[in-house]
C-alpha atoms as a PDB file:
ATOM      1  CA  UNK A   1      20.614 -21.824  25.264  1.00  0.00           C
ATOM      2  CA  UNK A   2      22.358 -19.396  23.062  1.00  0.00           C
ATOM      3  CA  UNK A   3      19.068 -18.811  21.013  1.00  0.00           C
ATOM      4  CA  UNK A   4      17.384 -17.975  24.224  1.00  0.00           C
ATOM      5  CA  UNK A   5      19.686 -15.619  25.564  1.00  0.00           C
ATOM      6  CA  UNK A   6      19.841 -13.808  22.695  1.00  0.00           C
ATOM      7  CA  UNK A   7      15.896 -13.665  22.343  1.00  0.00           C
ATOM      8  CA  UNK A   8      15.548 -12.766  26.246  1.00  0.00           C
ATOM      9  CA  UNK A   9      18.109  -9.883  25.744  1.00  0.00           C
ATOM     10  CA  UNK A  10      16.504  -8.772  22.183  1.00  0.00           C
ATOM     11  CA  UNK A  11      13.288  -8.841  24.153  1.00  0.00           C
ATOM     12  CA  UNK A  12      14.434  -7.292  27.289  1.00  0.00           C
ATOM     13  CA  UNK A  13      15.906  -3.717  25.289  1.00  0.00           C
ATOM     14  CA  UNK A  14      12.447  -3.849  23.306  1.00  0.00           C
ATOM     15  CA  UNK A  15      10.539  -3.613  26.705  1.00  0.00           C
ATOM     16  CA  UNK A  16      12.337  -0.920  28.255  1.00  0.00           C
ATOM     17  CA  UNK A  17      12.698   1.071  25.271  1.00  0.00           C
ATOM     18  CA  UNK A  18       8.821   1.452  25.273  1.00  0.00           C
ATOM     19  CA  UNK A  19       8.380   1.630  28.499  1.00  0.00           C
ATOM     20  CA  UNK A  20      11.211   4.499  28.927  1.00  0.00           C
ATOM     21  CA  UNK A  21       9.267   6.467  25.962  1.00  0.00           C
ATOM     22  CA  UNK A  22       5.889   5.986  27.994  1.00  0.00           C
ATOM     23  CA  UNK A  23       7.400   7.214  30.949  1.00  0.00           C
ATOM     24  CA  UNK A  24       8.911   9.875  29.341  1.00  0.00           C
ATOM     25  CA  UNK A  25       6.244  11.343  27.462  1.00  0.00           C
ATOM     26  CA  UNK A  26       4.146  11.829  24.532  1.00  0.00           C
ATOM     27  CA  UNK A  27       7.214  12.704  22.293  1.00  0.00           C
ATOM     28  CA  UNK A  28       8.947  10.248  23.283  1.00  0.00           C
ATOM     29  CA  UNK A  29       6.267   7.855  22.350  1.00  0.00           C
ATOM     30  CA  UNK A  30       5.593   9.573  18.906  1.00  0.00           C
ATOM     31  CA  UNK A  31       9.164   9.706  18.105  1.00  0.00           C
ATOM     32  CA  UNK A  32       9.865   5.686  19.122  1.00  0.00           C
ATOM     33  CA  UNK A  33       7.184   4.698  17.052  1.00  0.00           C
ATOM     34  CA  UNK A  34       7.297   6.744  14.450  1.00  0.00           C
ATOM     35  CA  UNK A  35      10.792   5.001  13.678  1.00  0.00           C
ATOM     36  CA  UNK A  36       8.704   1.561  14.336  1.00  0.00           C
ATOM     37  CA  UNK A  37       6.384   2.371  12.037  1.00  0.00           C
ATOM     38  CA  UNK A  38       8.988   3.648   8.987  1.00  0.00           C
ATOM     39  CA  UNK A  39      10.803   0.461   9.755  1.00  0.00           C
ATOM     40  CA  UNK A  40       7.914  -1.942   9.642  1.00  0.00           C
ATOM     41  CA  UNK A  41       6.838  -0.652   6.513  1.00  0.00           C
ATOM     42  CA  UNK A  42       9.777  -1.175   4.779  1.00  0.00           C
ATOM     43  CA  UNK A  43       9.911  -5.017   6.079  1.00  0.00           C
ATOM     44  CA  UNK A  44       5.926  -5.027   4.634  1.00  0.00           C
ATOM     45  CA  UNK A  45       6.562  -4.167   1.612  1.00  0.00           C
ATOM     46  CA  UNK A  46      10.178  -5.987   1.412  1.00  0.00           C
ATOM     47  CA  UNK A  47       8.180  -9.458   2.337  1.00  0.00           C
ATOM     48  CA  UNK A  48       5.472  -8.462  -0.476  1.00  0.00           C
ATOM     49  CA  UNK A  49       8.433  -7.641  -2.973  1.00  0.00           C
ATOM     50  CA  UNK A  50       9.653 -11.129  -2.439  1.00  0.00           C
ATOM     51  CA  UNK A  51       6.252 -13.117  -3.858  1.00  0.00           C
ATOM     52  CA  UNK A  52       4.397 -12.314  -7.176  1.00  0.00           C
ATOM     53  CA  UNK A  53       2.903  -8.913  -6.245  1.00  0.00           C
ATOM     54  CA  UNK A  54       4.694  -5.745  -6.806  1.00  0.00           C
ATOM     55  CA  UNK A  55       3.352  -3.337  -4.284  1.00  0.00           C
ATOM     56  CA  UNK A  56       4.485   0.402  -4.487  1.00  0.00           C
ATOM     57  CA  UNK A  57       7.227   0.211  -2.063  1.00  0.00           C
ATOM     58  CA  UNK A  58       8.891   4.039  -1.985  1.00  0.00           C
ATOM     59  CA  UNK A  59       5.206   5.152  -2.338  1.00  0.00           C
ATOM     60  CA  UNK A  60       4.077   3.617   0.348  1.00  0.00           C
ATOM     61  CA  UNK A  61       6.699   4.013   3.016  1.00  0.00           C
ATOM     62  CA  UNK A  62       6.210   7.851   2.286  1.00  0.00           C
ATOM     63  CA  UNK A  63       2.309   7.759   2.710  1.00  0.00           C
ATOM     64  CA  UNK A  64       2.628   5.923   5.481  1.00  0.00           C
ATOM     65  CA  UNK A  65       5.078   7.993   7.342  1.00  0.00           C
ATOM     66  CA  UNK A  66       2.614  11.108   6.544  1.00  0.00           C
ATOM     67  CA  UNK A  67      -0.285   9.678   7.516  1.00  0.00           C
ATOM     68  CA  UNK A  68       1.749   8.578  10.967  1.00  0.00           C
ATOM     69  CA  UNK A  69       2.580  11.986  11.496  1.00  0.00           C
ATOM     70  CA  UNK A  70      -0.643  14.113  10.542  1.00  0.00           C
ATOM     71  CA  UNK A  71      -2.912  11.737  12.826  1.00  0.00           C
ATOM     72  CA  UNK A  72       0.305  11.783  15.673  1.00  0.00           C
ATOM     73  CA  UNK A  73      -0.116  15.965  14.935  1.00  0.00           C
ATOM     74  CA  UNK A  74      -4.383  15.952  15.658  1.00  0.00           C
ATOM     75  CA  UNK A  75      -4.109  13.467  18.496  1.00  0.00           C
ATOM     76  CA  UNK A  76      -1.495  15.942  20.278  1.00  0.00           C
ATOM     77  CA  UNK A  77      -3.792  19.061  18.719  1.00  0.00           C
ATOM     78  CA  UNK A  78      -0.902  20.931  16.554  1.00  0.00           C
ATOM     79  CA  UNK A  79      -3.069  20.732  13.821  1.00  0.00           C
ATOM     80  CA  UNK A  80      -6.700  20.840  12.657  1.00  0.00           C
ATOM     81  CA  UNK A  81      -9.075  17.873  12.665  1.00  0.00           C
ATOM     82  CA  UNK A  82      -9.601  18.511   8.990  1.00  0.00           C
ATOM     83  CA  UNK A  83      -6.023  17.746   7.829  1.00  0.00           C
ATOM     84  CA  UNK A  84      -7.362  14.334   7.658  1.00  0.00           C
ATOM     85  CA  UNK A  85      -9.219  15.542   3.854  1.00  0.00           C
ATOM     86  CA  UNK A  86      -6.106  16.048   2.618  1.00  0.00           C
ATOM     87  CA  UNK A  87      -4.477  12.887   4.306  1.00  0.00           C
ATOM     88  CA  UNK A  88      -7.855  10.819   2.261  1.00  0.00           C
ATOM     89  CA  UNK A  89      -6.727  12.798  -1.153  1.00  0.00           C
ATOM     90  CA  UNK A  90      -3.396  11.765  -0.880  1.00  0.00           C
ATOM     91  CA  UNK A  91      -4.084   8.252  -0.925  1.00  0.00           C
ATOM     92  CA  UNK A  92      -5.342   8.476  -4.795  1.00  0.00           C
ATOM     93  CA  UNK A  93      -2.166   8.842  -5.658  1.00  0.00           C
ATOM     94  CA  UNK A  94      -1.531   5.017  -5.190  1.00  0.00           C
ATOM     95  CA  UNK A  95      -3.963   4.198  -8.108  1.00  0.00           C
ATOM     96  CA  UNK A  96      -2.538   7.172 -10.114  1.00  0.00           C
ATOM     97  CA  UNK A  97       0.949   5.822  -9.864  1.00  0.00           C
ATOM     98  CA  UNK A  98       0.336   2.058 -10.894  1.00  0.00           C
ATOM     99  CA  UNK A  99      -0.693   3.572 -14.099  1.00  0.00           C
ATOM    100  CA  UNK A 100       3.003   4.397 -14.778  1.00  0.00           C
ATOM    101  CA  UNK A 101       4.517   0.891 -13.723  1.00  0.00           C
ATOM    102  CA  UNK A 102       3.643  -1.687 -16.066  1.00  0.00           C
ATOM    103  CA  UNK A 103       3.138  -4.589 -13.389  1.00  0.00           C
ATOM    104  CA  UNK A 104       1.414  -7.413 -13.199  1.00  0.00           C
ATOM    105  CA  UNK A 105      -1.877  -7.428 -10.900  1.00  0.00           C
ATOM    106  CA  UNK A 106      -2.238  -4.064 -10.589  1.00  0.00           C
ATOM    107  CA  UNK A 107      -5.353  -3.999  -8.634  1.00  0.00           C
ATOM    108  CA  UNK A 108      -3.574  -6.153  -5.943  1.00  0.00           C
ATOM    109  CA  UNK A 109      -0.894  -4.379  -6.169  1.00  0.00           C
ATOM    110  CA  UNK A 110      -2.769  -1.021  -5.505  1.00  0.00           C
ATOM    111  CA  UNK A 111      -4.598  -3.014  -3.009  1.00  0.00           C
ATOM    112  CA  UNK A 112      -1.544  -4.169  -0.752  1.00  0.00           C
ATOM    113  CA  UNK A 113       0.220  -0.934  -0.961  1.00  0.00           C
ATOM    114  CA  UNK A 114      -3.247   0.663   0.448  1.00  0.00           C
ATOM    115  CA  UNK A 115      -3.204  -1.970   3.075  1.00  0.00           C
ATOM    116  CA  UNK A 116       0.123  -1.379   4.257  1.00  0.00           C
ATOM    117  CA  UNK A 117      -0.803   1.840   5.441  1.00  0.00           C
ATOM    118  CA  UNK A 118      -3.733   1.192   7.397  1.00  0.00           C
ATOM    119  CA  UNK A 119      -2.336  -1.944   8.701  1.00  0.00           C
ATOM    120  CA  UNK A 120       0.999  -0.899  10.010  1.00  0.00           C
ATOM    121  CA  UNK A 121       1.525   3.762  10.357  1.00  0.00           C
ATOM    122  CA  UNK A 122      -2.837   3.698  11.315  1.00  0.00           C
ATOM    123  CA  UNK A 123      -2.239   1.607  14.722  1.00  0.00           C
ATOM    124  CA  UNK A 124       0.905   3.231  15.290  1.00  0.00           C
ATOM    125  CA  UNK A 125      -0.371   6.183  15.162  1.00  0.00           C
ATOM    126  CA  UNK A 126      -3.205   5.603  17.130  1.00  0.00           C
ATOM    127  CA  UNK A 127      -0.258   5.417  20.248  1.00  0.00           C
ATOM    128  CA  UNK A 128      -0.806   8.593  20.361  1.00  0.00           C
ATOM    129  CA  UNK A 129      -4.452   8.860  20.888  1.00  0.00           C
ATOM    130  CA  UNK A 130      -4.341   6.267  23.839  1.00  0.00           C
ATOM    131  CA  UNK A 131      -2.156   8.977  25.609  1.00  0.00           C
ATOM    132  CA  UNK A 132      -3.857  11.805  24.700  1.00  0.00           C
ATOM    133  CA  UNK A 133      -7.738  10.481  26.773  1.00  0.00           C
ATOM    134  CA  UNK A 134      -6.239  10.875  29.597  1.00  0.00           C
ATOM    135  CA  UNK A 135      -3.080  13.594  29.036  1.00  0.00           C
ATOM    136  CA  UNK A 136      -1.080  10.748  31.078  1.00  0.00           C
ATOM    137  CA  UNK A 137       0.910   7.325  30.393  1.00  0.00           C
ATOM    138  CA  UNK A 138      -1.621   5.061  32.524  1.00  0.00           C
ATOM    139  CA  UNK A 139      -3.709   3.587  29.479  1.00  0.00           C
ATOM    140  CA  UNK A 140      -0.707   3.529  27.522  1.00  0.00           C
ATOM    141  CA  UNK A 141       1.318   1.576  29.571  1.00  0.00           C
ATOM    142  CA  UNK A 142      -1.461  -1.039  30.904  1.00  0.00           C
ATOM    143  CA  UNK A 143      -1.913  -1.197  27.103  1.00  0.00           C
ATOM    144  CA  UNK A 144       1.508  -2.861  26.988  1.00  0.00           C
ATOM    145  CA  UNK A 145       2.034  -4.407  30.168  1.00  0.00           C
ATOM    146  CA  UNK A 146      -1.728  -6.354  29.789  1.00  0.00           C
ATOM    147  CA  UNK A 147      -0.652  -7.307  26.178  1.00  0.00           C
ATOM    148  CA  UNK A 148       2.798  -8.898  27.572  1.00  0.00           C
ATOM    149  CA  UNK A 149       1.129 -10.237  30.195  1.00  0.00           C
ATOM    150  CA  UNK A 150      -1.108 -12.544  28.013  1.00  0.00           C
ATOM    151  CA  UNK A 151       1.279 -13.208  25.528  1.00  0.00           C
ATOM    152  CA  UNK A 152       4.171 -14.564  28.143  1.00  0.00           C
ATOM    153  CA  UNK A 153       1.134 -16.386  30.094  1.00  0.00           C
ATOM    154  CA  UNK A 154      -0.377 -17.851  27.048  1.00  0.00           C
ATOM    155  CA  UNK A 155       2.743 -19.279  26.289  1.00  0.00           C
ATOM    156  CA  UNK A 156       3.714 -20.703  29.229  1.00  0.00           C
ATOM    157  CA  UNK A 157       0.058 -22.129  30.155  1.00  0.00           C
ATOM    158  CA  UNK A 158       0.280 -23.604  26.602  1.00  0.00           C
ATOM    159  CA  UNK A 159       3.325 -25.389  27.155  1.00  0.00           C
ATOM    160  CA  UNK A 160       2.112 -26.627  30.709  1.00  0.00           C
ATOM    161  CA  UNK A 161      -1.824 -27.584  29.941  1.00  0.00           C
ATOM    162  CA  UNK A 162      -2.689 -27.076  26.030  1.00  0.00           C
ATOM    163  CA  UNK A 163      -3.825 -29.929  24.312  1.00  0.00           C
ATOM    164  CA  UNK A 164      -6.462 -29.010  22.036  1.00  0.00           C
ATOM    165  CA  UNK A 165      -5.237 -26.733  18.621  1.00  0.00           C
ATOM    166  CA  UNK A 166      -6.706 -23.292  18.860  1.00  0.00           C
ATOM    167  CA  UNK A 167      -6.008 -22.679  15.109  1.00  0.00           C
ATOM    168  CA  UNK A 168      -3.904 -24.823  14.270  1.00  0.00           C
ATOM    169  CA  UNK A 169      -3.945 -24.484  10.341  1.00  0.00           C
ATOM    170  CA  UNK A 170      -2.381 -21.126  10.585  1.00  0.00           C
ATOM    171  CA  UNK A 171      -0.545 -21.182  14.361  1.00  0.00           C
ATOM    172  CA  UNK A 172      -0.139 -25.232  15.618  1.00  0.00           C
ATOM    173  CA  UNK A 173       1.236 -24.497  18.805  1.00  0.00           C
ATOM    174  CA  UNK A 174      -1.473 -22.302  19.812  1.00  0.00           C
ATOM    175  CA  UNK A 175      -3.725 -23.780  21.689  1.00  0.00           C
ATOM    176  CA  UNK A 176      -7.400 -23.187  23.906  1.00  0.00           C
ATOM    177  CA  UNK A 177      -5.790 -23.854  27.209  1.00  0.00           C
ATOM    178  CA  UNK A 178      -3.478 -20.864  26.532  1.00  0.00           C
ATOM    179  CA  UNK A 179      -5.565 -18.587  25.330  1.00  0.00           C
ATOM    180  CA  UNK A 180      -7.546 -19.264  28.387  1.00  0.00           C
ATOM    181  CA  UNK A 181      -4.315 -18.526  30.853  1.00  0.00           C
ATOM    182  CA  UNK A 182      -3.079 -15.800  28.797  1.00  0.00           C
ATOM    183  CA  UNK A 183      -6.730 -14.443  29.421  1.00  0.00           C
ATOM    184  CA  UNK A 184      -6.782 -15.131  32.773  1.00  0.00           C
ATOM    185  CA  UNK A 185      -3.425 -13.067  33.957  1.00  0.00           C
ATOM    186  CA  UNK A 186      -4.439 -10.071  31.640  1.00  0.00           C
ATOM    187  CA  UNK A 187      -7.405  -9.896  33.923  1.00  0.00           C
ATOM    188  CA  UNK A 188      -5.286  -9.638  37.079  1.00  0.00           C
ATOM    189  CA  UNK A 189      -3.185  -7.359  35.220  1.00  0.00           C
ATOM    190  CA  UNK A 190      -6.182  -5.117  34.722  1.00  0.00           C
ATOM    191  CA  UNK A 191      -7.495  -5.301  37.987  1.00  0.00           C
ATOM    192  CA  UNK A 192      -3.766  -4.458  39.480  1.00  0.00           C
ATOM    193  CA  UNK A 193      -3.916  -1.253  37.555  1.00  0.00           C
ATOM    194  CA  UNK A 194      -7.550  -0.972  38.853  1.00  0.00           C
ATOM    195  CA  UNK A 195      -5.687  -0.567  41.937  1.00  0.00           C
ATOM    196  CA  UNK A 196      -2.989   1.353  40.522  1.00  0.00           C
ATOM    197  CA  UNK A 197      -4.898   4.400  38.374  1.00  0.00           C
ATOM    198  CA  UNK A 198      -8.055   5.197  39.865  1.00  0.00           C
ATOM    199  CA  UNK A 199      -9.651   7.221  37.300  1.00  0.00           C
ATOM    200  CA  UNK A 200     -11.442   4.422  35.385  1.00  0.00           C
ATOM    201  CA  UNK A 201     -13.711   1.972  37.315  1.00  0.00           C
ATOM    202  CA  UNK A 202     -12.532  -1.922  37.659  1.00  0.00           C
ATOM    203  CA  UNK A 203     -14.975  -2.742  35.243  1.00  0.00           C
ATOM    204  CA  UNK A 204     -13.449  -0.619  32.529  1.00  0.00           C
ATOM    205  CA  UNK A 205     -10.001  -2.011  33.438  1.00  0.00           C
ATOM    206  CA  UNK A 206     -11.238  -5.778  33.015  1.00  0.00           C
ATOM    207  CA  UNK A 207     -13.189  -5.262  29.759  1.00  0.00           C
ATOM    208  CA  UNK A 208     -10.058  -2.958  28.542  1.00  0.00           C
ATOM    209  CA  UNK A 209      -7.635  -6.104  29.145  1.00  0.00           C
ATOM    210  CA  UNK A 210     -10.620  -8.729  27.536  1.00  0.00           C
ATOM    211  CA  UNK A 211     -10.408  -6.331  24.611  1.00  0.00           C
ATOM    212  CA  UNK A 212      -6.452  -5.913  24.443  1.00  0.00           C
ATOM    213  CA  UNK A 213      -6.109  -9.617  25.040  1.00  0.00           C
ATOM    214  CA  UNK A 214      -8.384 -11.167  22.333  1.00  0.00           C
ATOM    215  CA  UNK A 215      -7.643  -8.384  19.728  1.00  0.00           C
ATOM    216  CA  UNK A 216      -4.130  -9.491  20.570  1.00  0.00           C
ATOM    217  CA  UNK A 217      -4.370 -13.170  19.466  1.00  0.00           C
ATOM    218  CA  UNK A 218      -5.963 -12.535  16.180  1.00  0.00           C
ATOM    219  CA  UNK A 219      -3.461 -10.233  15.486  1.00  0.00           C
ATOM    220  CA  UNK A 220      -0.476 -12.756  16.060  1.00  0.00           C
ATOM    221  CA  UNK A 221      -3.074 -15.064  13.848  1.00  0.00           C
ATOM    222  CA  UNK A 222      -3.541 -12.517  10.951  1.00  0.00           C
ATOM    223  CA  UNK A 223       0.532 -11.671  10.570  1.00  0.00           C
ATOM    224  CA  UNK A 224       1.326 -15.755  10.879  1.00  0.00           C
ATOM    225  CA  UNK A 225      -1.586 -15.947   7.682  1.00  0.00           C
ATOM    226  CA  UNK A 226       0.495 -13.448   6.546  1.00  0.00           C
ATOM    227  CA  UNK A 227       3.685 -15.406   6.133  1.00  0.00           C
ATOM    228  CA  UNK A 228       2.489 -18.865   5.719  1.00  0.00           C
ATOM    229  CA  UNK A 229       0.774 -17.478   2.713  1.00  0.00           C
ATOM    230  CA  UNK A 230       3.873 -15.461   1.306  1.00  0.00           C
ATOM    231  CA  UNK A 231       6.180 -18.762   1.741  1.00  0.00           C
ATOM    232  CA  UNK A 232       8.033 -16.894   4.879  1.00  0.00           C
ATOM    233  CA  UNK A 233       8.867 -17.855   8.158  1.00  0.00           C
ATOM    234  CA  UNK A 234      10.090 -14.278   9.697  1.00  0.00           C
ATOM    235  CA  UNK A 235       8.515 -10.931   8.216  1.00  0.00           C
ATOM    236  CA  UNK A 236      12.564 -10.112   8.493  1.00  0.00           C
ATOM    237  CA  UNK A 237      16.012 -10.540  10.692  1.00  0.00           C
ATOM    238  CA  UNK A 238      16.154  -7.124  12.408  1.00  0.00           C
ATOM    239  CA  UNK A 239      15.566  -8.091  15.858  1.00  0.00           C
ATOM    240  CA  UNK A 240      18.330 -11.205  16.534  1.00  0.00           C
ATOM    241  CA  UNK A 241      16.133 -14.296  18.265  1.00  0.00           C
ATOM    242  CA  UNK A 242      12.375 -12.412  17.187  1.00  0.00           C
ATOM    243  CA  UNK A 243      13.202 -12.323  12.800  1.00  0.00           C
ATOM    244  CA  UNK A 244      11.025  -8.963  12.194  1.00  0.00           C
ATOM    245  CA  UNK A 245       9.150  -6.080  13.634  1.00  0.00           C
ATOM    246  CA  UNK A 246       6.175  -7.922  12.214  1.00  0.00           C
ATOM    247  CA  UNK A 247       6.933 -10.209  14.022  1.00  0.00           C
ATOM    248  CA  UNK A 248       7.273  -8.648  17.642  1.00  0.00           C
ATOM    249  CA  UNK A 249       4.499  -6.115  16.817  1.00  0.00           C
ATOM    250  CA  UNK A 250       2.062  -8.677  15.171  1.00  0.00           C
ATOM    251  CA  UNK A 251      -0.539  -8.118  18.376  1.00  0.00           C
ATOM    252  CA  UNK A 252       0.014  -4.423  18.547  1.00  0.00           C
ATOM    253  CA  UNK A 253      -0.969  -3.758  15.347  1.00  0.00           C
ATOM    254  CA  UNK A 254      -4.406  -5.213  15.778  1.00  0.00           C
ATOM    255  CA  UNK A 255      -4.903  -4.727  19.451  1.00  0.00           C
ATOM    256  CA  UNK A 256      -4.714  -1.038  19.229  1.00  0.00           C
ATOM    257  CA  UNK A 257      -7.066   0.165  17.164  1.00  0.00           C
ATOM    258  CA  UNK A 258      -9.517  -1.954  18.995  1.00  0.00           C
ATOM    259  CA  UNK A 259      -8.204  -0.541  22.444  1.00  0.00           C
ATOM    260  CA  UNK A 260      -8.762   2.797  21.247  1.00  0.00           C
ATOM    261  CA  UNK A 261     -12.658   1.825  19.981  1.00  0.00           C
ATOM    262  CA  UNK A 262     -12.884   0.661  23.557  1.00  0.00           C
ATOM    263  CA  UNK A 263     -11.734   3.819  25.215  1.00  0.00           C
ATOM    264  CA  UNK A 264     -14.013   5.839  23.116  1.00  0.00           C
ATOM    265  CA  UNK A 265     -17.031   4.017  23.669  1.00  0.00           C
ATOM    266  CA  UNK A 266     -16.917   2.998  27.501  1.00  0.00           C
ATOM    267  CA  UNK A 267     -14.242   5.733  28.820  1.00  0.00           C
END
């Protein structure tokens, strides 16, 4: 019971810290996550540190907090869509630099450090850009509450009705029946919001929460790879009764980028 309380109130002050930033604006939002972002990049490249790879840790917090803040700069139009040259230049630097560290695997090593970036200050980022369609919180915050929505449900339909392993070499509690319920309540989500923020159609709303939804699970699926293949159980212990950011943000990180195709394409 202890464990649970602490997770519920952990979890609790998560949601209403990102919901209070939504409301509050866009610099709220790129502020909140721009700490996110730092932070989860130093847990990245603290669980890589702890296996046989030796990514460029100092390197790639920095590049990542730059390229958080130059695409969080065009999104809100400070700054000129062509910064984003100088943003790909800067990236050589990360092959440049291994040349001076006499590590093992360097190619991997460039690799990872490169991945960390796109992987982790990219979504993040991208925050920003779900705000900025509309020049309101309404995609934004459906973003979240859908996500929630079919996390919580897919849990608890899971622990009701799931019998058959969705992936079960990589997640074993997850199974079908859960995705299906978590699915299922992200689509009444959508269609509250439908109701809610008239300025996109129902059909937009549904195939938004389809997209935020599914993107969602694989991206719980890709961080659990993650750690099952670094020997870890938690990506860290910064949030008491969740382990890591990784580990709360593991569905954000994919589900964004993905939301943000959507928008573009159907909006």
């Amino acid at each position: 019971m202890k464990e649970i309380l602490v997770r519920s109130i952990t979890g609790t002050v998560i949601v209403g810290t990102i919901i209070a930033s939504i409301l509050i604006g866009k610099h709220a939002i790129a502020g909140l996550f721009l700490l996110v972002s730092i932070l989860a990049s130093i847990e990245y490249y603290q669980m890589l540190n702890q296996s046989k790879f030796h990514a460029q840790k100092m390197l790639g917090i920095f590049l990542s907090t730059l390229v958080y803040l130059l695409i969080v700069l065009i999104s809100m139009q400070f700054i000129e869509t062509n910064y984003t040259i100088l943003l790909s230049l800067l990236l050589f630097i990360i092959p440049v630099a291994e040349l001076y560290r006499k590590k093992e695997s360097p190619l991997a090593n460039i690799s990872l450090t490169l991945f960390g970036i796109f992987y982790i200050a990219l979504p993040f980022a991208l925050l920003s850009q779900l705000y900025a369609y509309t020049n309101n919180h309404h995609l934004l915050l459906a973003f979240f509450v859908i996500l929630w929505t079919s996390d919580t449900f897919a849990y608890l339909t899971g622990i009701k009705f799931g019998k058959n392993r969705l992936f079960e070499r990589i997640s074993p509690k997850k199974s079908w029946e859960g995705l299906a319920g978590g699915w299922i309540f992200a689509l009444l989500a959508a269609y509250l919001f439908s109701l809610i923020f008239n300025e996109f159609s129902l059909v937009f709303w549904l195939g938004y929460a389809l997209t935020i939804a599914a993107s969602g699970v694989f991206g719980d699926l890709v961080q659990s790879h993650f750690k099952r293949s670094l020997g870890l159980k938690d990506s860290g212990k910064l949030l008491p009764g969740h382990g890591g950011l990784l580990d709360r943000f593991d569905a954000v990180l994919l589900a964004i980028p993905l939301a943000v195709v959507y928008v573009m394409l159907f909006s």
